[in-house]
C-alpha atoms as a PDB file:
ATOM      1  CA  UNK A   1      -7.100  -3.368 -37.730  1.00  0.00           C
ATOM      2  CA  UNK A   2      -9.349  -4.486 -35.215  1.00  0.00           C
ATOM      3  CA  UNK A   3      -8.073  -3.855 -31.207  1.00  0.00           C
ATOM      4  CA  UNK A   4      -8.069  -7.394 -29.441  1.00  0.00           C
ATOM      5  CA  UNK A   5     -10.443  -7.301 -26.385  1.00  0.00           C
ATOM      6  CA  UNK A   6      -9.320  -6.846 -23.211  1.00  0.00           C
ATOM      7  CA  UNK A   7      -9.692 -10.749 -21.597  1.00  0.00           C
ATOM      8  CA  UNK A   8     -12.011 -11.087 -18.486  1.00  0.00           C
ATOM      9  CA  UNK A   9     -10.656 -12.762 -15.529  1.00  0.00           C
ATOM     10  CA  UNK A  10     -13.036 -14.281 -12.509  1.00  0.00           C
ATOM     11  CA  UNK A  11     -11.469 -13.402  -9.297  1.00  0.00           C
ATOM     12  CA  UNK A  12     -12.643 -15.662  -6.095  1.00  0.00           C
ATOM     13  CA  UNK A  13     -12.092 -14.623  -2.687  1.00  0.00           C
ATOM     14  CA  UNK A  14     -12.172 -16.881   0.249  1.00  0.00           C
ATOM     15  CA  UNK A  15     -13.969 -16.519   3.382  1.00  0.00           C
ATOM     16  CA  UNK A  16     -10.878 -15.756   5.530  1.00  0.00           C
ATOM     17  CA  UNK A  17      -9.327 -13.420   3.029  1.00  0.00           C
ATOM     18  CA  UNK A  18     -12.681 -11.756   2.816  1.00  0.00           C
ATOM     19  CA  UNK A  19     -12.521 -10.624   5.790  1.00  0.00           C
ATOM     20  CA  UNK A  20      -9.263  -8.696   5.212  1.00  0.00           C
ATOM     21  CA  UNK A  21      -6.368  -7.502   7.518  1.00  0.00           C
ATOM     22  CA  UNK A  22      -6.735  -3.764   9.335  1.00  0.00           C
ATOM     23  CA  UNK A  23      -2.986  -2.325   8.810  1.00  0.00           C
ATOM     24  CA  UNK A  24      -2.235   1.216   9.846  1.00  0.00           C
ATOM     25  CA  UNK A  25       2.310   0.819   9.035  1.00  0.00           C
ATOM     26  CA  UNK A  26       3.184   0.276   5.324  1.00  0.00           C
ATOM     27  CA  UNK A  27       7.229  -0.585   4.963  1.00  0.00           C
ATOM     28  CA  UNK A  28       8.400   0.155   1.455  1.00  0.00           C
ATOM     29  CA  UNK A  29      11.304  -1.291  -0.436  1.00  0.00           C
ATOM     30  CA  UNK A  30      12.562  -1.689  -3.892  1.00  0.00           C
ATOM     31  CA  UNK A  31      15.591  -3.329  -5.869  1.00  0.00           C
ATOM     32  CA  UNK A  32      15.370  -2.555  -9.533  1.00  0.00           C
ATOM     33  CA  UNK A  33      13.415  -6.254 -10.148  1.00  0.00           C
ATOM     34  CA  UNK A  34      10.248  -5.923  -7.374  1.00  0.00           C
ATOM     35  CA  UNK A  35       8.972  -3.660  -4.702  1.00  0.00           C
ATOM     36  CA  UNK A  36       8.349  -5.241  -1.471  1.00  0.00           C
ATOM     37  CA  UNK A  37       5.197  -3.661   0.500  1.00  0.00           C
ATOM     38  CA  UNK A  38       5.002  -5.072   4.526  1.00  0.00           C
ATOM     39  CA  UNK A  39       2.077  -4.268   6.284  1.00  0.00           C
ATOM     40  CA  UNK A  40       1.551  -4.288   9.947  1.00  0.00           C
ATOM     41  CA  UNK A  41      -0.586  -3.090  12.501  1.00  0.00           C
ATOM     42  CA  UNK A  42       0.625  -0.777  15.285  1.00  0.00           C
ATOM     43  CA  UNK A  43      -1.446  -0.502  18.365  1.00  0.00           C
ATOM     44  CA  UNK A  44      -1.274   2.347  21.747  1.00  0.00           C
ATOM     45  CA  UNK A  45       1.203   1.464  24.192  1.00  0.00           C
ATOM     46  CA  UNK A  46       2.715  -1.347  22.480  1.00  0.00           C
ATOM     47  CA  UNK A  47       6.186  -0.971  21.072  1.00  0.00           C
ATOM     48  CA  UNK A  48       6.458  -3.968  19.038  1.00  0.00           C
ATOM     49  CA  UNK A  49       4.508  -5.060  16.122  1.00  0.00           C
ATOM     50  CA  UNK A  50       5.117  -7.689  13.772  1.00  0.00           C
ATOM     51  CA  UNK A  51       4.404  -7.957   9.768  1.00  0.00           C
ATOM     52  CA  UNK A  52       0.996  -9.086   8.574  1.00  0.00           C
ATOM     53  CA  UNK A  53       1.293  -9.737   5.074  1.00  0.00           C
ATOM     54  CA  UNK A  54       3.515  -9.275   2.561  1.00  0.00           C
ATOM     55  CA  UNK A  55       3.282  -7.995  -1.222  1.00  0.00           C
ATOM     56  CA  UNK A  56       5.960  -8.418  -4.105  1.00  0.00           C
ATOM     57  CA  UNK A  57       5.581  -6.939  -7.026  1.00  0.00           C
ATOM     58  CA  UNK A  58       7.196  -5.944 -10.571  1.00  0.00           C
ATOM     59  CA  UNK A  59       7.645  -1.768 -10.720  1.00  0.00           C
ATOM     60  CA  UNK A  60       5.399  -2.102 -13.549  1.00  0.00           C
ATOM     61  CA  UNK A  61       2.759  -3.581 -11.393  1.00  0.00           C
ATOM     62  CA  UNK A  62       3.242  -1.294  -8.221  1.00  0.00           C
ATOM     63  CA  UNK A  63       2.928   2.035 -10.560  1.00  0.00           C
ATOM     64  CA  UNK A  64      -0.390   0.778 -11.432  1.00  0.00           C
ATOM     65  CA  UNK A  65      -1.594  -0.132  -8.076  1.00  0.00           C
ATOM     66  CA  UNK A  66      -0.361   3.692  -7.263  1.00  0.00           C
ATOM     67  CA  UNK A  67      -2.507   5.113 -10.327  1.00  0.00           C
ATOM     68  CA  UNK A  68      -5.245   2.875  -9.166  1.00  0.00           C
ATOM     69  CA  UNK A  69      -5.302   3.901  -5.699  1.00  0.00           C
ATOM     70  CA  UNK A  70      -4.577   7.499  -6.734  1.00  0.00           C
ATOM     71  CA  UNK A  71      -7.915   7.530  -8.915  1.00  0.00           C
ATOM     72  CA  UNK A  72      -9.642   5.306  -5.986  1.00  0.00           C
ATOM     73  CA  UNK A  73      -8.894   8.114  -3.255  1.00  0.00           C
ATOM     74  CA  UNK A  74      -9.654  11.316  -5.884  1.00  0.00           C
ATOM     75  CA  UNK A  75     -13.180   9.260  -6.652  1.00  0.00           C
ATOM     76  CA  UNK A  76     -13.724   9.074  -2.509  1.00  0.00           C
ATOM     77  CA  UNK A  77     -12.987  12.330  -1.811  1.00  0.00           C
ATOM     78  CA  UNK A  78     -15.629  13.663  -4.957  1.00  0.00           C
ATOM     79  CA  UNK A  79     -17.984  12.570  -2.832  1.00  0.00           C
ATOM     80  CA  UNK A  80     -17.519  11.908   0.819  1.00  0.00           C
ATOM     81  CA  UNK A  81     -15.132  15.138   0.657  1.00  0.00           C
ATOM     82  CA  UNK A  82     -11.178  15.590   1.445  1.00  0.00           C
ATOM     83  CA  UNK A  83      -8.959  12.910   3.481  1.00  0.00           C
ATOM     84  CA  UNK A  84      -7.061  14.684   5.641  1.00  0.00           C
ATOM     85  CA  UNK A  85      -3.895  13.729   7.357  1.00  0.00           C
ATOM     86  CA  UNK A  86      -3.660  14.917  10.858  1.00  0.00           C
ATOM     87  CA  UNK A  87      -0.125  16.029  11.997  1.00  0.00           C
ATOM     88  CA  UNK A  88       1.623  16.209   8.882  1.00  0.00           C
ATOM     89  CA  UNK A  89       2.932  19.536   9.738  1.00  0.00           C
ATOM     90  CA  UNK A  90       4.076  18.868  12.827  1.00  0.00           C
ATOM     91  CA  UNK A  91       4.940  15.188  12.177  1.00  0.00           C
ATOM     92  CA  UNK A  92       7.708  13.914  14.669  1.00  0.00           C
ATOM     93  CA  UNK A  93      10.371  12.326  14.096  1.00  0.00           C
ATOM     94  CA  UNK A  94       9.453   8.802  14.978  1.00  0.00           C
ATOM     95  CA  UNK A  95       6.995   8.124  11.533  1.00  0.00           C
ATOM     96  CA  UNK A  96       4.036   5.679  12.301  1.00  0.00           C
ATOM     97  CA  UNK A  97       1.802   5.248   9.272  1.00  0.00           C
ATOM     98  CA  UNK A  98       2.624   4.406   5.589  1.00  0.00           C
ATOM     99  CA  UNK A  99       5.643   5.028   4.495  1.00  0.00           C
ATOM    100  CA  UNK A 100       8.583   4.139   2.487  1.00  0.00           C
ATOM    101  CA  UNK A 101      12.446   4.388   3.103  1.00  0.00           C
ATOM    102  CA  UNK A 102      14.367   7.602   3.198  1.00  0.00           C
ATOM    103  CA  UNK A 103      16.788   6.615   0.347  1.00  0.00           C
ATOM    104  CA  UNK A 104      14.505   4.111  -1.656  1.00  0.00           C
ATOM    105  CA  UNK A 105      16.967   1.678  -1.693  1.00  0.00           C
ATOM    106  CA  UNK A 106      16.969  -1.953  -0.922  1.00  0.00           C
ATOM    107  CA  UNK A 107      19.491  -3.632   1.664  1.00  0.00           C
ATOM    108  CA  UNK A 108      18.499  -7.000   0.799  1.00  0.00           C
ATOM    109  CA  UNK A 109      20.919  -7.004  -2.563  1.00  0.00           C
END
C-alpha cells in the first residue's frame, strides 16, 4: 500500500509580523484541552511589563513545537557551539526568563 504524501502548505508572512516581537518572559499554562504560552518583554529598572502575544494550543501541538525547538537548539549548538544559561545555579528566587508554573496547573477552570 502506497503512503499518502505529506500535503504542502504555502505560509505568507506579513510585513509587520515579519518583523517579529523580542520577548525575554515566557508564562506557561495548561488545562487538559490547550496550553496557553504569554510572552512579554521585561526591561532594567522597570517593574511592570505587560503581555505581547499570546499562543493557544492543543498538547498535541505544543509537544511538537517542544521537539521542534529541541532539534532547532541541538542543530544551533552543532555548530555555533553550547547555549549557556547564566545563573542557573545560583538562580534567585524572583525567576525572570521562560518559564512555566510551579504546579502545571491552570486557574482559569
Amino acid at each position: 500500500m502506497e503512503q499518502p504524501r505529506p500535503q504542502q502548505i504555502s505560509v505568507e508572512i506579513g510585513d509587520k509580523e515579519a518583523e517579529g516581537i523580542y520577548a525575554n518572559l515566557a508564562m506557561i499554562v495548561h488545562s487538559p484541552t490547550e496550553v496557553v504560552i504569554d510572552f512579554a518583554r521585561v526591561m532594567p529598572r522597570m517593574p511592570k511589563t505587560k503581555v505581547l502575544s499570546r499562543i493557544i494550543m492543543t498538547p498535541m501541538h505544543a509537544k511538537l513545537l517542544f521537539k521542534a525547538l529541541e532539534d532547532n537548539i541541538k542543530k544551533f549548538e552543532k555548530q555555533f557551539g553550547e547555549i549557556k544559561i547564566h545563573g542557573l545555579a545560583n538562580q534567585s528566587s524572583r525567576n525572570i526568563g521562560f518559564e512555566s508554573t510551579i504546579d502545571g496547573e491552570d486557574d482559569r477552570n
